[in-house]
N, C-alpha and C. Protein backbone atom coordinates (compact mmCIF):
# COMPACT_ATOMS: atom_id res chain seq x y z
N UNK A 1 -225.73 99.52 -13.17
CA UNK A 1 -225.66 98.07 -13.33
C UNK A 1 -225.40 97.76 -14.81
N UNK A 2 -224.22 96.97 -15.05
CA UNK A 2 -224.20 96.69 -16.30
C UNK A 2 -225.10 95.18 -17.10
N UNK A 3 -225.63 95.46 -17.86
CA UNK A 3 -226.51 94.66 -19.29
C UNK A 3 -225.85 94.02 -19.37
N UNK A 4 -224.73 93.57 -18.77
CA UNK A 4 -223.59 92.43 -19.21
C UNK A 4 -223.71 91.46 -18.04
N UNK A 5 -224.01 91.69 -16.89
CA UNK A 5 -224.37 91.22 -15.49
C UNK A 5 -226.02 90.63 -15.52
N UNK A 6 -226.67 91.50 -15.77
CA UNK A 6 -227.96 91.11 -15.89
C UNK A 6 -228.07 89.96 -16.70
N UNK A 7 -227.42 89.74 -17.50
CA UNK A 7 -227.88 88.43 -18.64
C UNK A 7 -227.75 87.31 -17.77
N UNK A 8 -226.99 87.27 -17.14
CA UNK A 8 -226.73 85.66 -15.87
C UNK A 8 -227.85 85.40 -14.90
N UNK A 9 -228.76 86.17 -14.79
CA UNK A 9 -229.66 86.46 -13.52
C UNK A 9 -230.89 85.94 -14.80
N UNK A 10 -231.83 84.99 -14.01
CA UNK A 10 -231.66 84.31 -12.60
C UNK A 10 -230.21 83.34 -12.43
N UNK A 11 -229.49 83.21 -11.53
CA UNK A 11 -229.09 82.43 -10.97
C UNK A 11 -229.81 81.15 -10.36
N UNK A 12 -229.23 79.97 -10.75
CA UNK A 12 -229.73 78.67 -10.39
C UNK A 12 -228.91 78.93 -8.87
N UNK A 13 -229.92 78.52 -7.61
CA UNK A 13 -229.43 78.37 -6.26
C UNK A 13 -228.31 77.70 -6.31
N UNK A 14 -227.58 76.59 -6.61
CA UNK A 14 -226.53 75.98 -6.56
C UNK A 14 -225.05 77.13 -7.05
N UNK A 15 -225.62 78.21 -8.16
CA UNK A 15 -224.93 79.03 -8.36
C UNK A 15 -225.11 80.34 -7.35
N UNK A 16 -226.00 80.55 -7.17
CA UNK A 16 -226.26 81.20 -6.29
C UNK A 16 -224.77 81.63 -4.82
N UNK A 17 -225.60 80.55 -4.37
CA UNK A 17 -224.76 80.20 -2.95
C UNK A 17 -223.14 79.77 -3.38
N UNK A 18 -223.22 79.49 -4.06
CA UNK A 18 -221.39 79.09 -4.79
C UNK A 18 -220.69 80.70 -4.84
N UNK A 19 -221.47 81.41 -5.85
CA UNK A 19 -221.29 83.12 -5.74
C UNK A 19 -221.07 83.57 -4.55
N UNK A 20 -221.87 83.56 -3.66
CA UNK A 20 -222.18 83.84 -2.28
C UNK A 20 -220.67 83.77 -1.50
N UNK A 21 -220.56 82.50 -1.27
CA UNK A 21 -219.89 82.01 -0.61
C UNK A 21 -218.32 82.62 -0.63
N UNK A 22 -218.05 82.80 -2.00
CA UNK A 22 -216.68 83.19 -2.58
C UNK A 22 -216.67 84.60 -2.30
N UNK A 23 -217.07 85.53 -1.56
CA UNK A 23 -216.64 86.75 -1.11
C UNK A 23 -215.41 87.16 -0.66
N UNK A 24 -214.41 85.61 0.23
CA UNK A 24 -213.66 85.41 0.31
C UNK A 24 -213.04 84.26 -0.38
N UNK A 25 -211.77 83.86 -0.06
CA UNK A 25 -210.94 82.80 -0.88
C UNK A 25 -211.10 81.56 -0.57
N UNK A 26 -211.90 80.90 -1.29
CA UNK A 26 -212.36 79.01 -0.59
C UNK A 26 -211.88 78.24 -2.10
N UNK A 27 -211.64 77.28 -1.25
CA UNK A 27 -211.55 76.01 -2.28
C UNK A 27 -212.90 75.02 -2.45
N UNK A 28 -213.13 74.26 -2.92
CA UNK A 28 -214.39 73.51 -3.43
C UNK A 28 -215.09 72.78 -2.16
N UNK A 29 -213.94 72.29 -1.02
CA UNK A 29 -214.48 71.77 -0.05
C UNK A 29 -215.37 72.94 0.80
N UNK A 30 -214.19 73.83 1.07
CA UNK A 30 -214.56 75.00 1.87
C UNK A 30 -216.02 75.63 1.44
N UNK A 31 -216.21 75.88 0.13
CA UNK A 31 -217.55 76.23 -0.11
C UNK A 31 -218.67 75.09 0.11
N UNK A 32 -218.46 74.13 -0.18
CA UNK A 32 -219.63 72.87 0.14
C UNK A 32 -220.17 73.28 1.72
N UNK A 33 -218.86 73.37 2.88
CA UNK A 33 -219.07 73.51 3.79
C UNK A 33 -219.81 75.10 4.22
N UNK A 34 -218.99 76.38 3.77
CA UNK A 34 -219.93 77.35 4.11
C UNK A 34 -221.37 77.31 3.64
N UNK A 35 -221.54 77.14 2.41
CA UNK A 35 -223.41 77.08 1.67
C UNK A 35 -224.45 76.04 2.90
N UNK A 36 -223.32 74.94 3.38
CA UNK A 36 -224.41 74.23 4.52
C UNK A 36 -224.64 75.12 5.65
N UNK A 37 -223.66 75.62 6.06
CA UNK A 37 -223.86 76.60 7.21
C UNK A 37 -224.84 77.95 6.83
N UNK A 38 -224.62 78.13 6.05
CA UNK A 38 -225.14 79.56 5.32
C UNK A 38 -226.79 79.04 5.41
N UNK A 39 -227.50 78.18 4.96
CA UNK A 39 -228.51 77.48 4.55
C UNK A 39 -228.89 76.63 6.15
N UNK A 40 -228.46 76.73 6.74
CA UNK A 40 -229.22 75.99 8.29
C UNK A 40 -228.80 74.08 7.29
N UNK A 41 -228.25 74.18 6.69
CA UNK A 41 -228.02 72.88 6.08
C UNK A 41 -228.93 72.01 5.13
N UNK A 42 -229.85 73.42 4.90
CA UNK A 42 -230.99 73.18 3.61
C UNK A 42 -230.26 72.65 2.16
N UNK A 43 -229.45 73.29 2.02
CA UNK A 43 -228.86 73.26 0.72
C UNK A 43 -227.46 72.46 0.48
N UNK A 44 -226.79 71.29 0.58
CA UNK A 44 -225.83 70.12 0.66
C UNK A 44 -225.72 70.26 -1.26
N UNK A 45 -224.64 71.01 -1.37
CA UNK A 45 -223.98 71.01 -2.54
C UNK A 45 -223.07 69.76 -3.02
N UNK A 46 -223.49 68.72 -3.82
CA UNK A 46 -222.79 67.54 -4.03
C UNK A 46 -221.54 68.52 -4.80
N UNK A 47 -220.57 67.52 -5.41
CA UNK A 47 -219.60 67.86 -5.78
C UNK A 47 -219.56 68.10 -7.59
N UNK A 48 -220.37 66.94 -8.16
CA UNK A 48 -220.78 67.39 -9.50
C UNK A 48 -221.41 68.84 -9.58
N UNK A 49 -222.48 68.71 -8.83
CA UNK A 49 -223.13 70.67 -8.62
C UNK A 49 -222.56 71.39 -8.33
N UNK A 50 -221.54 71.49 -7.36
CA UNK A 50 -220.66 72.00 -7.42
C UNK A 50 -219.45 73.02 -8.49
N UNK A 51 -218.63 71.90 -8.74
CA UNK A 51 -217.97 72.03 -9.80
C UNK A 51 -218.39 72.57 -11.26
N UNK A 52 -219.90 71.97 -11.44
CA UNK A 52 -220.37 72.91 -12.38
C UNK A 52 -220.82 74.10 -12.38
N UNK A 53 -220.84 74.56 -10.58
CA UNK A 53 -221.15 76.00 -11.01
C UNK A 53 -220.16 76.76 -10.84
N UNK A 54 -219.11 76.05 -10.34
CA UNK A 54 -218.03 76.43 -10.25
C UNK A 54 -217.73 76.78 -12.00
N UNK A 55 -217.32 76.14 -12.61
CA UNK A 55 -216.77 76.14 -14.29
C UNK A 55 -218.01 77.17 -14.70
N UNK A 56 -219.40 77.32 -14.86
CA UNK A 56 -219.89 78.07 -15.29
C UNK A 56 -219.34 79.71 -14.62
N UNK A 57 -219.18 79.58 -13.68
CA UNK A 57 -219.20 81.09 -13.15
C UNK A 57 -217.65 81.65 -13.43
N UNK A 58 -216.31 80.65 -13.85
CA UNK A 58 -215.25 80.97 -14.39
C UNK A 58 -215.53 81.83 -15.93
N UNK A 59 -216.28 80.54 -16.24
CA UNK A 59 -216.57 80.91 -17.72
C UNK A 59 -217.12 82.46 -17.86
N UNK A 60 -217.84 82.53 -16.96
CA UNK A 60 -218.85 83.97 -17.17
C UNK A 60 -218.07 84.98 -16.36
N UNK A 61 -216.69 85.04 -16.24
CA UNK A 61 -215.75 85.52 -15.36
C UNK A 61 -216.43 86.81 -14.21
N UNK A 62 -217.04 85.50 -13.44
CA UNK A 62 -217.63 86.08 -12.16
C UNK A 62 -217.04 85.23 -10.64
N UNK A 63 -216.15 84.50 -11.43
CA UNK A 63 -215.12 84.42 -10.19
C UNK A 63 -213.96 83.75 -10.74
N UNK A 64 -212.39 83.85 -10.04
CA UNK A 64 -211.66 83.97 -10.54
C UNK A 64 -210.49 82.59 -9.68
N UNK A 65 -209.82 81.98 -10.00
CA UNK A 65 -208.78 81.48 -9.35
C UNK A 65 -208.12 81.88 -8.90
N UNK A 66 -207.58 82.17 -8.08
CA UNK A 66 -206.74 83.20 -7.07
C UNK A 66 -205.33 82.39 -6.41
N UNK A 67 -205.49 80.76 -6.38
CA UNK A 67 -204.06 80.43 -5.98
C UNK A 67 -204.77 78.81 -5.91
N UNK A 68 -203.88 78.39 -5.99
CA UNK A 68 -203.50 76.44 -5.89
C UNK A 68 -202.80 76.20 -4.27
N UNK A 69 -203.43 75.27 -3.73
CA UNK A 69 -202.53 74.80 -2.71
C UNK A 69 -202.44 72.95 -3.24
N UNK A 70 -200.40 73.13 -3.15
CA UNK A 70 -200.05 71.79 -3.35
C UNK A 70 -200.12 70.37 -1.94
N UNK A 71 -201.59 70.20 -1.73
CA UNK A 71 -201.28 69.24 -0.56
C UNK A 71 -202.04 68.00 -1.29
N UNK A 72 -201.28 67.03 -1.13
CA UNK A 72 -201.66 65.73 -1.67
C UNK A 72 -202.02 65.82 -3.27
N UNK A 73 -202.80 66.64 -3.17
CA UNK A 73 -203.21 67.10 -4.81
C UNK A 73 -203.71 68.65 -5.19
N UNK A 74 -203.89 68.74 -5.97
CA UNK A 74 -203.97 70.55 -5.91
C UNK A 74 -205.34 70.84 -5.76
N UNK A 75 -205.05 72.19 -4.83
CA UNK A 75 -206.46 72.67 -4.61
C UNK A 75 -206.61 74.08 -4.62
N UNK A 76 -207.56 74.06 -5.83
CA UNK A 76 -208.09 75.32 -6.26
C UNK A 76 -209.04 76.44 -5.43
N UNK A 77 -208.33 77.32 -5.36
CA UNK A 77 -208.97 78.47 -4.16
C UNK A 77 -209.67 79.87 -5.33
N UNK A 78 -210.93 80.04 -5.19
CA UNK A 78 -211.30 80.80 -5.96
C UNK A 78 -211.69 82.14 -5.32
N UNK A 79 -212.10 83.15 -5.99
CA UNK A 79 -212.89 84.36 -5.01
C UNK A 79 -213.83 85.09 -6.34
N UNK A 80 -214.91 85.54 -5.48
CA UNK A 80 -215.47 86.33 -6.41
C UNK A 80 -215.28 87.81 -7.00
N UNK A 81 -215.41 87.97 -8.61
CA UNK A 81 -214.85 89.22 -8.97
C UNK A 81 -215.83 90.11 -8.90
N UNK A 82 -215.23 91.35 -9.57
CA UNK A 82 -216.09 92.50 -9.40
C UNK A 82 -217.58 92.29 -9.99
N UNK A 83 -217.12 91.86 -10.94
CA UNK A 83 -218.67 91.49 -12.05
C UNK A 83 -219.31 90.41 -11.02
N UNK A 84 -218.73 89.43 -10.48
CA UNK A 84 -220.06 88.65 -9.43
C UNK A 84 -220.53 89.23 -8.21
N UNK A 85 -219.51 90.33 -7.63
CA UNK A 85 -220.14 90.83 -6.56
C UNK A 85 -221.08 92.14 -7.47
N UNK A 86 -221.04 92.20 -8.18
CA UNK A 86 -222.40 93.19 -9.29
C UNK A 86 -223.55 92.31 -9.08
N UNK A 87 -223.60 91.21 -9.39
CA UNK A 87 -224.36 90.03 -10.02
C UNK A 87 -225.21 89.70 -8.66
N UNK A 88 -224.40 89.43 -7.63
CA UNK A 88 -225.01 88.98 -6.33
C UNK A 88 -225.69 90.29 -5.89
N UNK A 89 -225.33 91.48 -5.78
CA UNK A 89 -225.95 92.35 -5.32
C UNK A 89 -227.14 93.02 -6.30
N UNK A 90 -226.85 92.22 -7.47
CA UNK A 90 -228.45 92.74 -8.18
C UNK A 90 -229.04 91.06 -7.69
N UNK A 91 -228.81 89.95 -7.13
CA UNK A 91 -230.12 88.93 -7.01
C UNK A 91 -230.84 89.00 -6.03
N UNK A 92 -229.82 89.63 -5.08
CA UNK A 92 -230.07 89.82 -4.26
C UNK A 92 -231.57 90.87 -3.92
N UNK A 93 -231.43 91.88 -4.78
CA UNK A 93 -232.09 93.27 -4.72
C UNK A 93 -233.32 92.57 -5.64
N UNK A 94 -233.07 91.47 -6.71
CA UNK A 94 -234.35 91.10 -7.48
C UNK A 94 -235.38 89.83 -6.45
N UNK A 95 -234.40 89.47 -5.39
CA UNK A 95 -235.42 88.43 -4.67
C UNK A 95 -235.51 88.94 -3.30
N UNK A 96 -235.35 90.47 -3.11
CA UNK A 96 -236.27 90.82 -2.17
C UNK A 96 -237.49 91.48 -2.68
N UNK A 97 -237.08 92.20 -3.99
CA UNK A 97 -238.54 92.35 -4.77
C UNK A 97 -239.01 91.42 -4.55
N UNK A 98 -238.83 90.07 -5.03
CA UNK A 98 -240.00 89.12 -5.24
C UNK A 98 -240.88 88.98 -3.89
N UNK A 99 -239.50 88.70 -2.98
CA UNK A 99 -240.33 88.19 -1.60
C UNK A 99 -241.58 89.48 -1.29
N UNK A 100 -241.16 90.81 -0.87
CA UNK A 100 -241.72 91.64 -1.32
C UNK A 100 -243.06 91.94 -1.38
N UNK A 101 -243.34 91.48 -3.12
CA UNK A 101 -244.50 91.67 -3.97
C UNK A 101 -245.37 90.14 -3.42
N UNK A 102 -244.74 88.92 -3.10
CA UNK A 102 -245.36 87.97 -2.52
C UNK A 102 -245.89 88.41 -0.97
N UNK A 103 -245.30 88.89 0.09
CA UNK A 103 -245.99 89.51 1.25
C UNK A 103 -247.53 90.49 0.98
N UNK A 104 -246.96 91.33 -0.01
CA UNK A 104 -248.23 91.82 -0.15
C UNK A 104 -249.60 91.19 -1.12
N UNK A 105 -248.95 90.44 -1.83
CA UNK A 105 -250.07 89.69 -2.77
C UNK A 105 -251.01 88.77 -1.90
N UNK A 106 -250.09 88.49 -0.67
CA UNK A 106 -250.42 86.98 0.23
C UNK A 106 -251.48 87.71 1.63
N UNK A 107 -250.81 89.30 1.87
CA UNK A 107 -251.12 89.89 2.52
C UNK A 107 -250.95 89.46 4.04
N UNK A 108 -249.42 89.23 4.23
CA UNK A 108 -249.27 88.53 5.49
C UNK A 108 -248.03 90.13 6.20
């Protein structure tokens, strides 16, 4: 695991599930819609939250633009890169620890 991945973690849930989601190629709507499904519809990603974790996770090039579709107006289709599928598979591995160490602390 690279020290370069780890610095992003924790992930804020809104980034989280944005990461998540982009395993494959979605545009901004498309992810709003998988994270509700993904989440039993716990988690309703507005579009400001969105977009910002969208731009943060460009920035931290853990996901990438992958193509524009020209309909009515352009729409940005992203996917996640190697470094976010690193990233997701270490939060993943750090919040089953947690859950984890909470089962046994709780002793259920």
């Amino acid at each position: 695991m690279s020290r370069n991945i780890v610095k992003f973690s924790p992930l804020t849930e809104a980034s989280f599930y944005t990461l998540l989601a982009l395993v494959e190629p979605l545009h901004g709507y498309g992810i709003i819609k998988k994270v509700e499904k993904m989440s039993g519809g716990r988690v309703r990603l507005a579009a400001g939250t969105l977009y910002g974790a969208i731009s943060s996770l460009l920035r931290n090039q853990l996901i990438e633009l992958v193509d524009e579709e020209n309909v009515s107006r352009k729409r940005k289709m992203y996917k996640m890169t190697l470094s976010g599928q690193d990233l997701i598979n270490y939060e993943i591995k750090r919040l089953q620890e947690m859950v984890r160490n909470g089962l046994i602390e709780m002793e259920v």
